[in-house]
C-alpha atoms as a PDB file:
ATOM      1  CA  UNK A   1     103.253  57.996-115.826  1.00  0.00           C
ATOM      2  CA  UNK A   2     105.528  56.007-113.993  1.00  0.00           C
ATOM      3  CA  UNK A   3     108.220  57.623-112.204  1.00  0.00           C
ATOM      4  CA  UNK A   4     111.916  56.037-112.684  1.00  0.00           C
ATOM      5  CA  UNK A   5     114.892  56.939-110.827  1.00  0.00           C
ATOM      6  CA  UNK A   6     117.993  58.657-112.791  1.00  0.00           C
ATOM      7  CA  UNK A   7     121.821  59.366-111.722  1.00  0.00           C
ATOM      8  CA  UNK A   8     122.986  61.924-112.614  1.00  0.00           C
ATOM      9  CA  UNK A   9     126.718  62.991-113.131  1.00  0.00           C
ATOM     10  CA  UNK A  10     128.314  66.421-114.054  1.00  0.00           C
ATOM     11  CA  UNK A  11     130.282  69.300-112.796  1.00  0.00           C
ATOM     12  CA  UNK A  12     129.586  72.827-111.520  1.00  0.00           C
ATOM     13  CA  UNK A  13     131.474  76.145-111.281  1.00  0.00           C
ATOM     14  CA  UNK A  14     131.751  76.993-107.735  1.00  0.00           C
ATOM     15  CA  UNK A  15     134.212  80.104-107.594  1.00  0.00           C
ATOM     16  CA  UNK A  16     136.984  79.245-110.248  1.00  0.00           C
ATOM     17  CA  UNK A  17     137.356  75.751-109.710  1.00  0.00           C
ATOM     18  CA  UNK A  18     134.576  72.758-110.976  1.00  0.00           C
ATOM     19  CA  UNK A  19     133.645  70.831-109.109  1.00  0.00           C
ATOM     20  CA  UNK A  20     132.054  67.540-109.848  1.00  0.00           C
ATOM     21  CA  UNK A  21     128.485  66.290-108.512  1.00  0.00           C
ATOM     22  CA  UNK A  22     126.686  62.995-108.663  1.00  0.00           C
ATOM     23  CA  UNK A  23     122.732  63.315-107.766  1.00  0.00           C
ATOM     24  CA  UNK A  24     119.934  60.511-108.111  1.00  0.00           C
ATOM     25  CA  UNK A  25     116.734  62.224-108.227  1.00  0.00           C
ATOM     26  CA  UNK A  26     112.937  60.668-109.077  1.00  0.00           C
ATOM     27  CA  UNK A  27     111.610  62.001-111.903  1.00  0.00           C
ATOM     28  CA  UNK A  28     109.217  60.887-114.858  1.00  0.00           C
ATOM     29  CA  UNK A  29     111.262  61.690-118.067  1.00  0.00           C
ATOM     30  CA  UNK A  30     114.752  62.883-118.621  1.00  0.00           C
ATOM     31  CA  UNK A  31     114.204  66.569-119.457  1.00  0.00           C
ATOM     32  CA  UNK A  32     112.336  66.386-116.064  1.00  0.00           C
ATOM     33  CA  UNK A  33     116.008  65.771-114.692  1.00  0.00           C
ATOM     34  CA  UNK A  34     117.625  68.315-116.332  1.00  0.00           C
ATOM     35  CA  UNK A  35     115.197  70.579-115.080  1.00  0.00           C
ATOM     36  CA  UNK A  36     115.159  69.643-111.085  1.00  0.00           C
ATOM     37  CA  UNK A  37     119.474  69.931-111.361  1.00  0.00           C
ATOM     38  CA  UNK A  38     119.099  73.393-112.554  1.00  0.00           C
ATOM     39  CA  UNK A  39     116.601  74.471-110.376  1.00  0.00           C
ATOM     40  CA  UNK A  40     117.924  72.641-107.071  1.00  0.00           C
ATOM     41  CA  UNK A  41     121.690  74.261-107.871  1.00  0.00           C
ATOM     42  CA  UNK A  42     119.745  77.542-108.454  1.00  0.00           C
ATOM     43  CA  UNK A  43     118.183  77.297-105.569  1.00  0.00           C
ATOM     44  CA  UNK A  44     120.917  75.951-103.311  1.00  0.00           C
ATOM     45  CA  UNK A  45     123.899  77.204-104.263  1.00  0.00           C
ATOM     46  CA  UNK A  46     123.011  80.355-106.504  1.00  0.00           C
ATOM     47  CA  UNK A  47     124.531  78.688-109.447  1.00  0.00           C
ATOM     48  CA  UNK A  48     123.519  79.670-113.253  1.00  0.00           C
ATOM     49  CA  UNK A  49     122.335  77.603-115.665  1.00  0.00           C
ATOM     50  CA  UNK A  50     125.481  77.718-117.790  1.00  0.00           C
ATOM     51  CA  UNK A  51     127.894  76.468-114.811  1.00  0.00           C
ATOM     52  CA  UNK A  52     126.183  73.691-114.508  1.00  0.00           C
ATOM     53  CA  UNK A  53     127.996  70.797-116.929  1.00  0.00           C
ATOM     54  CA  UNK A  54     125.898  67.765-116.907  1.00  0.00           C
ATOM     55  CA  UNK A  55     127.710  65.108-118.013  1.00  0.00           C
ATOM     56  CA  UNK A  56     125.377  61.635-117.956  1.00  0.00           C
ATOM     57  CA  UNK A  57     121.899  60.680-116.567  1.00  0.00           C
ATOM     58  CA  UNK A  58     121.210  56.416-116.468  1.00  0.00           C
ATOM     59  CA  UNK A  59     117.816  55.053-115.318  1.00  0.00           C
ATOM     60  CA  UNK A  60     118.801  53.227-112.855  1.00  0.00           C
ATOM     61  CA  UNK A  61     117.159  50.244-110.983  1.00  0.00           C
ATOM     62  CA  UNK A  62     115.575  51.105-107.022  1.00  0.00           C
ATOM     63  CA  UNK A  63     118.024  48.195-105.809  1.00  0.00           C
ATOM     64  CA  UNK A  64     121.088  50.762-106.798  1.00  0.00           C
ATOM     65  CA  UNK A  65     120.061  53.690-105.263  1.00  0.00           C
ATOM     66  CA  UNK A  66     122.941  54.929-102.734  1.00  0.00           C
ATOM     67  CA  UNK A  67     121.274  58.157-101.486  1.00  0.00           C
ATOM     68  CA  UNK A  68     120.112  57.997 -98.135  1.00  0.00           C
ATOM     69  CA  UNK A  69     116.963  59.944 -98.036  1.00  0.00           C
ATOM     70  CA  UNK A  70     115.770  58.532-102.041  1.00  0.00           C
ATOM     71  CA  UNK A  71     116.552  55.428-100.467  1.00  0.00           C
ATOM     72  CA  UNK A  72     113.880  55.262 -97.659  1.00  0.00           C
ATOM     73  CA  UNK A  73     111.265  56.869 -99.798  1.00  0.00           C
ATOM     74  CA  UNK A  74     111.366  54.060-101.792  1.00  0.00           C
ATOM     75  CA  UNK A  75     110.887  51.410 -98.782  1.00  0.00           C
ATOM     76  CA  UNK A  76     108.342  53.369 -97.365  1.00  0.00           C
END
């Protein structure tokens, strides 16, 4: 499978406010995405499954990617 790189928009309940994320992640399939957000909010910021709002998730091409650390994976 090839792997294709998403962004990923939505907002989170941290406290009582939400507050809005944007995440490019590497991942295979769309429901792979979906899966890594939950699990890296889990994981992170002890956030539940049903405070997390995602919102959108584009394929997007390597040439757009704005995060530092996906972006040197990809030149290495």
């Amino acid at each position: 499978m090839r792997t294709r790189i998403f962004r990923v928009k939505g907002k989170f309940m941290m406290g009582e406010k939400l507050q809005p994320f944007t995440k490019e992640l590497k991942a295979t399939k769309r429901e792979e995405v979906h899966e890594k957000i939950y699990s890296e909010f889990g994981s992170k910021h002890g956030i539940d499954r049903n405070k997390i709002h995602i919102e959108s998730i584009e394929e997007i091409p390597p040439e757009e990617v704005e995060d530092p650390i996906l972006k040197s994976i990809l030149e290495a």
